[in-house]
C-alpha atoms as a PDB file:
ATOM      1  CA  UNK A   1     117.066  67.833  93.309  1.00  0.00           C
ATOM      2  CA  UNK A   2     115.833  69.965  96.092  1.00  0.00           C
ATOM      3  CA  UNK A   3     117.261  73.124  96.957  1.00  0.00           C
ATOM      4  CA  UNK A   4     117.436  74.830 100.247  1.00  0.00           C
ATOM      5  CA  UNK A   5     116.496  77.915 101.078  1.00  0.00           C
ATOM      6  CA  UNK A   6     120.523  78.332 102.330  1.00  0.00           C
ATOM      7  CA  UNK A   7     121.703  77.746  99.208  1.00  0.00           C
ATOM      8  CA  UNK A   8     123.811  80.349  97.573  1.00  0.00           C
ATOM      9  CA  UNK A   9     122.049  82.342  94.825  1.00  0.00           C
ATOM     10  CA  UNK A  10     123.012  82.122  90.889  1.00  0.00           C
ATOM     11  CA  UNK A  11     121.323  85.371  90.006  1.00  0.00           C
ATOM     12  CA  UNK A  12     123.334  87.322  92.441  1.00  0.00           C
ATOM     13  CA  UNK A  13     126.723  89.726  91.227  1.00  0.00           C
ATOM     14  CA  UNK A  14     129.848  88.488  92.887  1.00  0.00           C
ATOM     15  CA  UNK A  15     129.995  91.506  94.744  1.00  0.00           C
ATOM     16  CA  UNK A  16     126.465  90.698  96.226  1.00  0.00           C
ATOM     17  CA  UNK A  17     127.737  87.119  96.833  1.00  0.00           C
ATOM     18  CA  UNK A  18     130.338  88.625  98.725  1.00  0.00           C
ATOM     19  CA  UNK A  19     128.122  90.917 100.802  1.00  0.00           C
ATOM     20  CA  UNK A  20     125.491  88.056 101.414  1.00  0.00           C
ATOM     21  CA  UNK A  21     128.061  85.912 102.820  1.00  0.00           C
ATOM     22  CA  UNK A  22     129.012  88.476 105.625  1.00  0.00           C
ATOM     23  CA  UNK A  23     125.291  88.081 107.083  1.00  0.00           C
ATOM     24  CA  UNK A  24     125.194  86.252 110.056  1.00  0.00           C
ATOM     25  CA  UNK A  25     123.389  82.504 110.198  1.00  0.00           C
ATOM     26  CA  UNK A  26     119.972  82.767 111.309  1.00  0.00           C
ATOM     27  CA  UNK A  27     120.209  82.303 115.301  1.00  0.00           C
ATOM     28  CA  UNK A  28     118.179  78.874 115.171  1.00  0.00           C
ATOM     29  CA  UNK A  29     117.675  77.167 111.995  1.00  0.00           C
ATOM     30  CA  UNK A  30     117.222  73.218 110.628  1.00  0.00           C
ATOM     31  CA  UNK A  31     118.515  73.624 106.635  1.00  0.00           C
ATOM     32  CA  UNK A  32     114.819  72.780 105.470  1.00  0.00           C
ATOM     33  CA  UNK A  33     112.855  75.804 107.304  1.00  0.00           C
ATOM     34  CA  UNK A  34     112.031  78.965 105.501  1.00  0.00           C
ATOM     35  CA  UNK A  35     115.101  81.689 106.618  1.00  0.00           C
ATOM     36  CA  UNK A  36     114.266  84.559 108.618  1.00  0.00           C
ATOM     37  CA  UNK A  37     112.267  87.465 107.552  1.00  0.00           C
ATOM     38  CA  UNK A  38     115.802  89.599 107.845  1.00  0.00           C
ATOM     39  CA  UNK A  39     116.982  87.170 104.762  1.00  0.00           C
ATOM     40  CA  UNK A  40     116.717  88.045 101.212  1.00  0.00           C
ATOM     41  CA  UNK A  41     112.810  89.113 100.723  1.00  0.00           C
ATOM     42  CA  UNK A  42     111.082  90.503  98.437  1.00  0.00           C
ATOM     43  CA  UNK A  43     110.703  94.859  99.231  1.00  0.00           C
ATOM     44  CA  UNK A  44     106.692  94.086  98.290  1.00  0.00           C
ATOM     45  CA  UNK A  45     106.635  91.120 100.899  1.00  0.00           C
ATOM     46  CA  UNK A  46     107.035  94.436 103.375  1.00  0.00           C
ATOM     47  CA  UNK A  47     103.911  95.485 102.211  1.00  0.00           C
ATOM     48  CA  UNK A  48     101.913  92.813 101.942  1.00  0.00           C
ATOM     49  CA  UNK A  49     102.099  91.261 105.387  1.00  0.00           C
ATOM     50  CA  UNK A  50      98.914  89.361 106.763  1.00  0.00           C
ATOM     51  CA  UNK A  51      97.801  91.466 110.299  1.00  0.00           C
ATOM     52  CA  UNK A  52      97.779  94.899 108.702  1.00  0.00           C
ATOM     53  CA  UNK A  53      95.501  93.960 106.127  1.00  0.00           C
ATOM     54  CA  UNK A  54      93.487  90.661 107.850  1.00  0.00           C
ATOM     55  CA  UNK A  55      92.262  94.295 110.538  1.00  0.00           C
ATOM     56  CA  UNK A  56      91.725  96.178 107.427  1.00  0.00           C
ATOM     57  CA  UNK A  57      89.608  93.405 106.056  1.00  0.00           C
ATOM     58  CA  UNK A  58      87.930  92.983 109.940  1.00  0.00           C
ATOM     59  CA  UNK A  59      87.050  96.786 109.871  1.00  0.00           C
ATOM     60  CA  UNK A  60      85.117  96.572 106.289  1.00  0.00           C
ATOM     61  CA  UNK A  61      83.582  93.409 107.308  1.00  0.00           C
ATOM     62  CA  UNK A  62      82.227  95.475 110.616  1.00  0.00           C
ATOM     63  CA  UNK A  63      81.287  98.435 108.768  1.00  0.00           C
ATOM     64  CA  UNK A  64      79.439  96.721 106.544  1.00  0.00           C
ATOM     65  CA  UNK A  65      77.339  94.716 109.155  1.00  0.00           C
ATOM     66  CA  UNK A  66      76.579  98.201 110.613  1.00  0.00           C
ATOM     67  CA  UNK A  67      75.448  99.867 107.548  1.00  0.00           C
ATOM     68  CA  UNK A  68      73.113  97.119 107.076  1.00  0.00           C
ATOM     69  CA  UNK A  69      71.604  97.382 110.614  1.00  0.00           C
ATOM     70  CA  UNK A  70      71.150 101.195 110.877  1.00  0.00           C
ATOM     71  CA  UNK A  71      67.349 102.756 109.893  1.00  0.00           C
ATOM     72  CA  UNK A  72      68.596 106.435 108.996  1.00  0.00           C
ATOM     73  CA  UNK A  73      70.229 106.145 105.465  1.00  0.00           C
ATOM     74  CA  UNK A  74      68.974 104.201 102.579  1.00  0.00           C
ATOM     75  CA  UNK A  75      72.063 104.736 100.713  1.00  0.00           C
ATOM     76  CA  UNK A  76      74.087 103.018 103.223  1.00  0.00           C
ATOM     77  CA  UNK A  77      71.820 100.000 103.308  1.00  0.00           C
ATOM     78  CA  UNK A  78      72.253  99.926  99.712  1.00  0.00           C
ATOM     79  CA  UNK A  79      75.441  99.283  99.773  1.00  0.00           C
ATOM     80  CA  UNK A  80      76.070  97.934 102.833  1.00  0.00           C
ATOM     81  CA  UNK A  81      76.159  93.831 101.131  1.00  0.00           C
ATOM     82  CA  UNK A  82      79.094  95.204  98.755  1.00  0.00           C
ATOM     83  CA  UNK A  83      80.903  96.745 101.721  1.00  0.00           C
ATOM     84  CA  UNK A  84      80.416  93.232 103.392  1.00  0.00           C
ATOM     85  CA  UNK A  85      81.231  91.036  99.939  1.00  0.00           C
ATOM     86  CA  UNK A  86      84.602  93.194  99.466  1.00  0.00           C
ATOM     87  CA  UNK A  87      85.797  92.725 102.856  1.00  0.00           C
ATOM     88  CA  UNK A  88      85.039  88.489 103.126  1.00  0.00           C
ATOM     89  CA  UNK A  89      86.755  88.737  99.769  1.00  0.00           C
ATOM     90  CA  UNK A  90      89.480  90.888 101.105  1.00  0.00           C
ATOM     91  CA  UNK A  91      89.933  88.617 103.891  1.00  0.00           C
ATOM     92  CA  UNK A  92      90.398  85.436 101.963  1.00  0.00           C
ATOM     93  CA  UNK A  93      93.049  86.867  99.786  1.00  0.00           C
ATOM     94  CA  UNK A  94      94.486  88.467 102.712  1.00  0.00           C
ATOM     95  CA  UNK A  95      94.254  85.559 104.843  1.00  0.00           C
ATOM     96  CA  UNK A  96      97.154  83.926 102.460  1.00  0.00           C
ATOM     97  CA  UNK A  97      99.373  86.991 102.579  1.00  0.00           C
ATOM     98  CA  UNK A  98     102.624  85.872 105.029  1.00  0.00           C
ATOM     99  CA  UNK A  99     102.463  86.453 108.185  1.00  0.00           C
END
């Protein structure tokens, strides 16, 4: 037995039932897509949205590269392949984040 993403929720009070039902249907919709983002998320799916943190991940990547390449500061050579490492790893959790 499938459920849709439409269907109503068990978990929710009767009052919240109530309130639920007094959103409007998403503007375009077939009953097996995903509702719209304005439809009962999680608050840490706010947070965690792919483009904010995919740039973040960009950014370390480049500043890594750049510590590697510059001949001033050993220290930032040093750790310029764990600046690099963090942000490819960054960017493949990221990179399944929603968008």
């Amino acid at each position: 037995m499938t459920h849709s993403p439409y269907d109503p929720d068990r978990s929710l009070s009767k009052a919240e039932q109530a309130a639920e039902d007094t959103l409007p249907r998403p503007e375009w919709s077939a009953m097996d897509e995903e509702p719209k983002v304005d439809y009962r998320i999680h608050p840490a799916s706010r947070f965690f949205l792919r483009g904010p943190w995919e740039m973040a991940a960009t950014v370390l990547i480049a500043i890594g590269v750049l510590m590697l390449m510059q001949p001033f500061a050993l220290g930032l050579y040093t750790y310029s392949f764990i600046v690099t490492l963090i942000g490819t790893v960054m960017f493949i959790v990221v990179s399944h984040f929603p968008e």
